[in-house]
Protein backbone atom coordinates (compact mmCIF):
# COMPACT_ATOMS: atom_id res chain seq x y z
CA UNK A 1 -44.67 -59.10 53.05
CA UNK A 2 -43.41 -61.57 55.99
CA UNK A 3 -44.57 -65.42 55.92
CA UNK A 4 -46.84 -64.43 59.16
CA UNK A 5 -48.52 -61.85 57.61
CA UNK A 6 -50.12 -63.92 54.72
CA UNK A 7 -53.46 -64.95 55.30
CA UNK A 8 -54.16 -68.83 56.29
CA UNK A 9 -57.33 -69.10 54.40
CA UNK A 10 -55.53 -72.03 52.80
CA UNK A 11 -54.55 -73.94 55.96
CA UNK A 12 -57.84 -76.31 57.43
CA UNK A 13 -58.15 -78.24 60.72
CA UNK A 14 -59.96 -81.53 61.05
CA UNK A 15 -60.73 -83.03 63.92
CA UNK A 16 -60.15 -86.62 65.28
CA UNK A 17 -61.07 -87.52 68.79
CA UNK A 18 -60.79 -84.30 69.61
CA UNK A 19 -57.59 -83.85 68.44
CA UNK A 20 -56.86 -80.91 65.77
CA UNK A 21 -55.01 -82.12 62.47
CA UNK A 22 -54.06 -79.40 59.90
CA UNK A 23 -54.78 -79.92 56.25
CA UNK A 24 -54.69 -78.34 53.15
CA UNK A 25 -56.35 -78.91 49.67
CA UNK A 26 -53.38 -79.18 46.63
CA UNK A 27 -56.30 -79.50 43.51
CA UNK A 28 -58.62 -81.95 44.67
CA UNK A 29 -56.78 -83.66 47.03
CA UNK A 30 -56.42 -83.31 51.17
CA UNK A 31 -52.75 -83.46 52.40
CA UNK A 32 -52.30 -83.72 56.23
CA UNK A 33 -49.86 -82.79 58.76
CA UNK A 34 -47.59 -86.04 59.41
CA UNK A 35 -46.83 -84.54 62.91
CA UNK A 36 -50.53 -84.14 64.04
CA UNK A 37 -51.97 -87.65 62.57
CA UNK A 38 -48.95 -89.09 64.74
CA UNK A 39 -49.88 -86.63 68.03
CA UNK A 40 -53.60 -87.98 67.30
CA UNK A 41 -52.77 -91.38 66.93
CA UNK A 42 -49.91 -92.07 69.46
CA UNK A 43 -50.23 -88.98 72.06
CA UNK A 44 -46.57 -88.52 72.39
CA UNK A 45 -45.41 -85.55 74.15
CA UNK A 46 -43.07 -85.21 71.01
CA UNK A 47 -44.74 -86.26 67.51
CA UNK A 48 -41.87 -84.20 66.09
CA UNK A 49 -39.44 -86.76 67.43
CA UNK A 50 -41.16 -90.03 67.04
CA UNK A 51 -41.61 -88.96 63.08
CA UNK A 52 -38.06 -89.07 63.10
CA UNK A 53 -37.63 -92.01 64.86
CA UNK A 54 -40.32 -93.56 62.67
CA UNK A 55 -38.24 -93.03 59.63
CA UNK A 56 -35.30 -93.87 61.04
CA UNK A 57 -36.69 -97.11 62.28
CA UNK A 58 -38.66 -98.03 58.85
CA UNK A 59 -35.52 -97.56 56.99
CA UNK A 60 -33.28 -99.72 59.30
CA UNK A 61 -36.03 -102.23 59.33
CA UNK A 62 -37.66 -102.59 56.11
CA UNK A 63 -34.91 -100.61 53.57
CA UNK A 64 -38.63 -97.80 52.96
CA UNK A 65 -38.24 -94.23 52.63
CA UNK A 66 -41.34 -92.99 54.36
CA UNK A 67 -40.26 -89.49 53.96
CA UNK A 68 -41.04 -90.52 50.12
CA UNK A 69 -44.56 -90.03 50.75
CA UNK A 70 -44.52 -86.88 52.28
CA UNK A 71 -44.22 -82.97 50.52
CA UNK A 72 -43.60 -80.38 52.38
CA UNK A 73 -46.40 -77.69 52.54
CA UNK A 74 -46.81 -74.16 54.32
CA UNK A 75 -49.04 -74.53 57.55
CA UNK A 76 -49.74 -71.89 59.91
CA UNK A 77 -47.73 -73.18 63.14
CA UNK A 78 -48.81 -73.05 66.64
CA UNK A 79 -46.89 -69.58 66.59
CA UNK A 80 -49.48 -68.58 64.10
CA UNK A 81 -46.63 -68.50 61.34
CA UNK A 82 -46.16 -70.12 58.43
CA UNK A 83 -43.65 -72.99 58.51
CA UNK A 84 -42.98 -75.91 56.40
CA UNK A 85 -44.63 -79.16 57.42
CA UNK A 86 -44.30 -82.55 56.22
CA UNK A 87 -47.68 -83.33 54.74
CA UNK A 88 -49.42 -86.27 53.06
CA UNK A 89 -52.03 -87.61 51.00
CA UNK A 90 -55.07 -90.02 52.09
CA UNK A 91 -52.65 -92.56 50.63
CA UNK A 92 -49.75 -91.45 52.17
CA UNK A 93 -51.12 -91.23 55.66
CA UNK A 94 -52.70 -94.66 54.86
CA UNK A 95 -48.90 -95.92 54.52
CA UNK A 96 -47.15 -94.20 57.34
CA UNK A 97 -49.34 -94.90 59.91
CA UNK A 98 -49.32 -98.77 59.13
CA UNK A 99 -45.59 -98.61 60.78
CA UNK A 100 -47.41 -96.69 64.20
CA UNK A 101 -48.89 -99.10 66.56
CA UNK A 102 -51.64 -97.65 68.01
CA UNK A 103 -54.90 -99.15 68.80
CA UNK A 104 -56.58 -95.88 66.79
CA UNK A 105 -55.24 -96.49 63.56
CA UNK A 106 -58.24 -98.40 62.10
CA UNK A 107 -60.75 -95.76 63.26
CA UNK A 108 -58.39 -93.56 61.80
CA UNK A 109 -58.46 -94.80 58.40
CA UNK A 110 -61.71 -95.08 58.50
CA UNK A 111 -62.23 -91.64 59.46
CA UNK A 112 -59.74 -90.89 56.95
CA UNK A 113 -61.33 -92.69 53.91
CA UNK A 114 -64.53 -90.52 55.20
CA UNK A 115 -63.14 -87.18 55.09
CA UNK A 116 -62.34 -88.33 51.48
CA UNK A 117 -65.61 -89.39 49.96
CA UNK A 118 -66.59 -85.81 51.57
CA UNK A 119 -64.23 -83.83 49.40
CA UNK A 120 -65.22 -86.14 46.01
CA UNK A 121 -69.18 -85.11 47.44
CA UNK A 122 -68.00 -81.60 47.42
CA UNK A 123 -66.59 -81.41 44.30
CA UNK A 124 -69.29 -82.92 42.73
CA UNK A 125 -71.73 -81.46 44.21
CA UNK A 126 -70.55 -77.48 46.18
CA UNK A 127 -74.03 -76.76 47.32
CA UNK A 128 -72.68 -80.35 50.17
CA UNK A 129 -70.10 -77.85 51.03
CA UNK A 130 -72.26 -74.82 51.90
CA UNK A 131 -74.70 -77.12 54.42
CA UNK A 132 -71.62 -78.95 55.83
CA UNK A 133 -70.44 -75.68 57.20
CA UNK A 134 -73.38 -74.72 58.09
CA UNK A 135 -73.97 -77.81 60.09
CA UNK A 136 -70.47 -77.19 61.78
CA UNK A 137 -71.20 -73.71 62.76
CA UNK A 138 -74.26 -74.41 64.37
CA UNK A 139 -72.65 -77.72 66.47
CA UNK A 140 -70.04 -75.11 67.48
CA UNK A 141 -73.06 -72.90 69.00
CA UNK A 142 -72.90 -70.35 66.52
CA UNK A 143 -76.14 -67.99 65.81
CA UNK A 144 -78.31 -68.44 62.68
CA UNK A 145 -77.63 -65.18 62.35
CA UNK A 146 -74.04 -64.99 62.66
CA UNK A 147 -73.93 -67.94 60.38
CA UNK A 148 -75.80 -66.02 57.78
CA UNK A 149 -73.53 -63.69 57.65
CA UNK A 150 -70.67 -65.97 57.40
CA UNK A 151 -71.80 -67.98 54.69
CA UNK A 152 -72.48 -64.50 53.22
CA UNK A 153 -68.99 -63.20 53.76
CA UNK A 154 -67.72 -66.59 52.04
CA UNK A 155 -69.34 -65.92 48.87
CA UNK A 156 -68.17 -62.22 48.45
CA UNK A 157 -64.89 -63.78 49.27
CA UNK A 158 -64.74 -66.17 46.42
CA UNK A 159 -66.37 -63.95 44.12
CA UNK A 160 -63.49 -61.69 44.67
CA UNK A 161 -60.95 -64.36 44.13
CA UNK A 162 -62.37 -65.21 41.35
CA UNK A 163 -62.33 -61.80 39.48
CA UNK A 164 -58.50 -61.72 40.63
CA UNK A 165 -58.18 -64.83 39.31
CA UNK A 166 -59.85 -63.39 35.73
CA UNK A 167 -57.43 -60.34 36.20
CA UNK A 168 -54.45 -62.16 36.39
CA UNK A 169 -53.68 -61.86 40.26
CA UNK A 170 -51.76 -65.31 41.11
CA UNK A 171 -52.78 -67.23 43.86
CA UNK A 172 -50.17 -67.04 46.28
CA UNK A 173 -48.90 -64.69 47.57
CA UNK A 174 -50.45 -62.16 45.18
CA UNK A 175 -53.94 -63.47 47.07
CA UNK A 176 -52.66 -63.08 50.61
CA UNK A 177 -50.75 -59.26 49.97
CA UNK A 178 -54.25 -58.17 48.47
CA UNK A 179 -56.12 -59.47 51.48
CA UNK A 180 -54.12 -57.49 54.01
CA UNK A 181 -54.22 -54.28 51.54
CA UNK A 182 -58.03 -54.29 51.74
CA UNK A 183 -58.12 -55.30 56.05
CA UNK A 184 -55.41 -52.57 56.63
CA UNK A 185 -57.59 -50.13 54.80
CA UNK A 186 -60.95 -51.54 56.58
CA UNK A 187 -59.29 -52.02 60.04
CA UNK A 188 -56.46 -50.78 60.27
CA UNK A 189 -54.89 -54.14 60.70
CA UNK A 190 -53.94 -56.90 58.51
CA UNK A 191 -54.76 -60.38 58.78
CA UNK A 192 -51.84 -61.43 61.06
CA UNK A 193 -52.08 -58.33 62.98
CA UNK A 194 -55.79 -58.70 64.14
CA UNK A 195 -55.07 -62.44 65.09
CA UNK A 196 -52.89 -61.13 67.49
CA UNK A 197 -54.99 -58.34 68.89
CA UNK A 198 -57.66 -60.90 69.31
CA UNK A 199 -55.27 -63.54 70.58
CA UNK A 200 -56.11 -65.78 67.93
CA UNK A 201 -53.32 -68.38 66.72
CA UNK A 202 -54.05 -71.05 64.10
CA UNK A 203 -57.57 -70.17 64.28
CA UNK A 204 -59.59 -68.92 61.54
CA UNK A 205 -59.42 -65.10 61.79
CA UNK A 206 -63.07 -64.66 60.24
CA UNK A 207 -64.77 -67.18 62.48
CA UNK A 208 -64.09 -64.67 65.69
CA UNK A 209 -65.35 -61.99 64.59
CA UNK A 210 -68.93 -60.35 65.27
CA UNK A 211 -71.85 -59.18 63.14
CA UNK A 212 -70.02 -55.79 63.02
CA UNK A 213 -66.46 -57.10 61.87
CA UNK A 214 -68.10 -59.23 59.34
CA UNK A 215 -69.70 -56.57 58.02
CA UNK A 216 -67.27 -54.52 57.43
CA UNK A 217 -65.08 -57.63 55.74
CA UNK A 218 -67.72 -58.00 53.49
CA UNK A 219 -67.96 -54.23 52.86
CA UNK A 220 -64.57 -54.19 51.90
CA UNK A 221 -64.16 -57.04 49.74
CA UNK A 222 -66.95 -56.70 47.96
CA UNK A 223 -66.20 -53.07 47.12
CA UNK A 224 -63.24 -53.69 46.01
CA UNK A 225 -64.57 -56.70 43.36
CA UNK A 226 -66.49 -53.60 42.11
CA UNK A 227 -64.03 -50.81 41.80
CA UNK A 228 -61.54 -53.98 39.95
CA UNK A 229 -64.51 -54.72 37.67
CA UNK A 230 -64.96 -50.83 36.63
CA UNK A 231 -61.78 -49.92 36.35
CA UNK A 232 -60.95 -52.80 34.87
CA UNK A 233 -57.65 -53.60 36.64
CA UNK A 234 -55.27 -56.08 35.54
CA UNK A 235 -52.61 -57.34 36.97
CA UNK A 236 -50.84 -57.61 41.29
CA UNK A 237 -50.23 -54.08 40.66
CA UNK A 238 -53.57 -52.22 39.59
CA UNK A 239 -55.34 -54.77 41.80
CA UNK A 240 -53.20 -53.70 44.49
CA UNK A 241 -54.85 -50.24 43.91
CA UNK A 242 -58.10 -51.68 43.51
CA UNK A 243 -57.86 -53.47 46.95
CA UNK A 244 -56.70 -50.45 49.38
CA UNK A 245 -58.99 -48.24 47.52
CA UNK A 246 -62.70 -50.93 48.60
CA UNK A 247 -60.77 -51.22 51.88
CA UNK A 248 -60.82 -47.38 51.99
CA UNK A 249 -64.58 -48.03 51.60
CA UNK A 250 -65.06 -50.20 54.24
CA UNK A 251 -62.58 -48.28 56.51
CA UNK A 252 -64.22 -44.84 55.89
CA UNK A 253 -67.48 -46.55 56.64
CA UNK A 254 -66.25 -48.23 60.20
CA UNK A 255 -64.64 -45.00 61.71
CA UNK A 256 -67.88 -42.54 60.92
CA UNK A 257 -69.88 -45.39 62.26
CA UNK A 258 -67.35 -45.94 65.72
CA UNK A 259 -68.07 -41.85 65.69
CA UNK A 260 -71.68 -41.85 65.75
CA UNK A 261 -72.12 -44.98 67.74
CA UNK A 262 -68.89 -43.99 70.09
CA UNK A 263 -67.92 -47.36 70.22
CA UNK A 264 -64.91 -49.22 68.62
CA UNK A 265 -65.82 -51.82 65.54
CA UNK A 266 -62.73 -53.86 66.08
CA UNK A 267 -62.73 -56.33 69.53
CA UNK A 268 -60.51 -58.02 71.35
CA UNK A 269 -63.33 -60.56 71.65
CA UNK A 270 -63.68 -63.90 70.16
CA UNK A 271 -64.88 -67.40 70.13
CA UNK A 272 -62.44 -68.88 72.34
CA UNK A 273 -63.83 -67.04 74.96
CA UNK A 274 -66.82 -69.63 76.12
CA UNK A 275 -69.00 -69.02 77.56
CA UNK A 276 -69.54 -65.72 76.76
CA UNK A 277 -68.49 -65.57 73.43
CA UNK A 278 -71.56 -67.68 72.15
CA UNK A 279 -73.78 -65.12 73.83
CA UNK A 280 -72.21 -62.20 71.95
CA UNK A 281 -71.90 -63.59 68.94
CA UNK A 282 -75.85 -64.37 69.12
C-alpha cells in the first residue's frame, strides 16, 4: 500500500486565528507542525523557508540547535499525502517560537498551554472528549442528526480498533491497510481514493460524508468487529480476511439499496461546499 493511500485518522488540525495547524497525538502528548505554527504566527508566504532561516540564524547567533526540538512525524500534506514534517511538543513550540518575533506569540502560548490542559481533561476524563466534538460539530453547522451519527460511527470505529488491537493487528500500517480493505469492499473506494472523488485534501474523509455514507461506514466496520470476534482471527493476515469480508457486508448492502432506490450511495458532495452542504447534510 502507497503512503497516500493510508488513512489520516491520525493527523488533527487545530485552529489559531483562523489559521489551520496540523497535529498529532504520540501517547499523551500533542506534537505540531513547525511550518504551520510559523505560517500562523508570522504569515510568510514561505514558512518552509523562514524555518530554515530560523535555524540557521539561532545557530549563528546563539550556538542552539532548534532542529533539536523537533521529530519528524507523517502528516497528510496539502497534496493529501503523507510526508514527513518537522513536528514539536507544547515545549518545543514554546522554545522555537521565542526566536520568531511576532506580536502573536503570547496569545499563542497561551492558546497553546490551553489546547494542553484540554488533552490532560481528556485523558482524565474521555466522556470531555465526546461533548468537545460535539460542541465543534454543531459551531461548524452540522445537524443533530448528522452529529449523532458521527459520534456513533466514532465508537464502532474504536471498538474495532480495539479488537485489532486484542488480535494482534499493529497500529500502523496494519490499521490503515485494514481500513481501506473494509471501504473498498463497502464503496468501492479506499480512503485516499474517495478523498479524491469528493475533492477532499487534508480534510477528514468521514466528516463529508452524509447520513447514507455514514451508514454504510458504520455497517462495515462494525460487521467486520463481529465476523473477527467469531471467527476469532488473529493476526494482519486473518484480519485482513475479516475486514474485506464486513466490507462485503456493507458493500452488498449499498448496491441492492442504490438498486431499489436508483440512486448512487457514494457523492461527490461534501462540507466544503457552503452553503449548500449544511442544508444536505441536515
Amino acid at each position: 500500500m502507497t503512503e497516500e493511500e493510508k488513512d489520516n485518522i491520525d493527523t488533527h488540525i487545530a485552529i489559531f486565528k483562523g489559521k489551520a495547524i496540523r497535529r498529532k497525538l504520540v501517547g499523551d502528548r500533542w506534537f505540531f507542525s513547525v511550518v504551520d505554527v510559523i505560517s500562523a504566527l508570522t504569515d510568510s508566504d514561505n514558512p518552509r523557508n523562514y524555518w530554515h532561516m530560523l535555524k540557521v540564524r539561532e545557530q549563528e547567533s546563539s550556538g542552539v540547535e532548534l532542529s533539536t526540538n523537533c521529530v519528524q512525524l507523517k502528516l497528510i500534506a496539502e497534496d493529501g499525502k503523507l510526508r514527513e514534517t518537522d513536528c514539536a511538543d507544547t515545549e518545543g513550540i514554546f522554545r522555537i517560537i521565542q526566536s520568531i518575533p511576532s506580536k502573536k506569540a503570547e496569545p499563542f502560548k497561551r492558546w497553546l498551554a490551553r489546547v494542553g490542559y484540554e488533552r490532560i481533561q481528556e485523558i482524565e476524563n474521555p466522556e470531555i472528549t465526546t461533548k468537545r466534538a460535539r460542541a465543534i460539530y454543531k459551531a461548524k453547522g452540522y445537524s443533530d442528526a448528522w452529529i449523532e451519527k458521527r459520534m456513533r460511527g466514532i465508537e464502532v470505529r474504536e471498538t474495532l480498533t480495539n479488537e485489532w488491537k486484542k488480535r494482534g493487528v499493529k497500529e500502523n500500517p496494519e490499521y490503515a491497510i485494514l481500513t481501506a480493505e473494509i471501504s473498498n469492499a463497502t464503496f468501492g473506494m479506499t480512503p485516499s481514493q474517495y478523498q479524491k472523488f469528493k475533492g477532499l485534501k487534508r480534510e477528514n474523509l468521514r466528516d463529508h460524508m452524509n447520513d447514507l455514507e455514514l451508514i454504510f461506514t458504520m455497517l462495515g466496520e462494525a460487521s467486520t468487529t463481529e465476523i473477527a470476534k467469531n471467527k476469532n482471527a488473529q493476526g494482519f493476515h486473518q484480519n485482513k480476511l475479516a475486514a474485506r469480508e464486513g466490507g462485503n457486508v456493507a458493500g452488498k448492502a449499498r448496491k441492492h439499496l442504490e438498486k431499489k432506490s436508483g440512486k448512487k450511495v457514494s457523492t461527490k458532495e461534501n462540507y466544503l461546499q457552503a452553503p449548500e452542504s449544511k442544508k444536505r447534510l441536515k
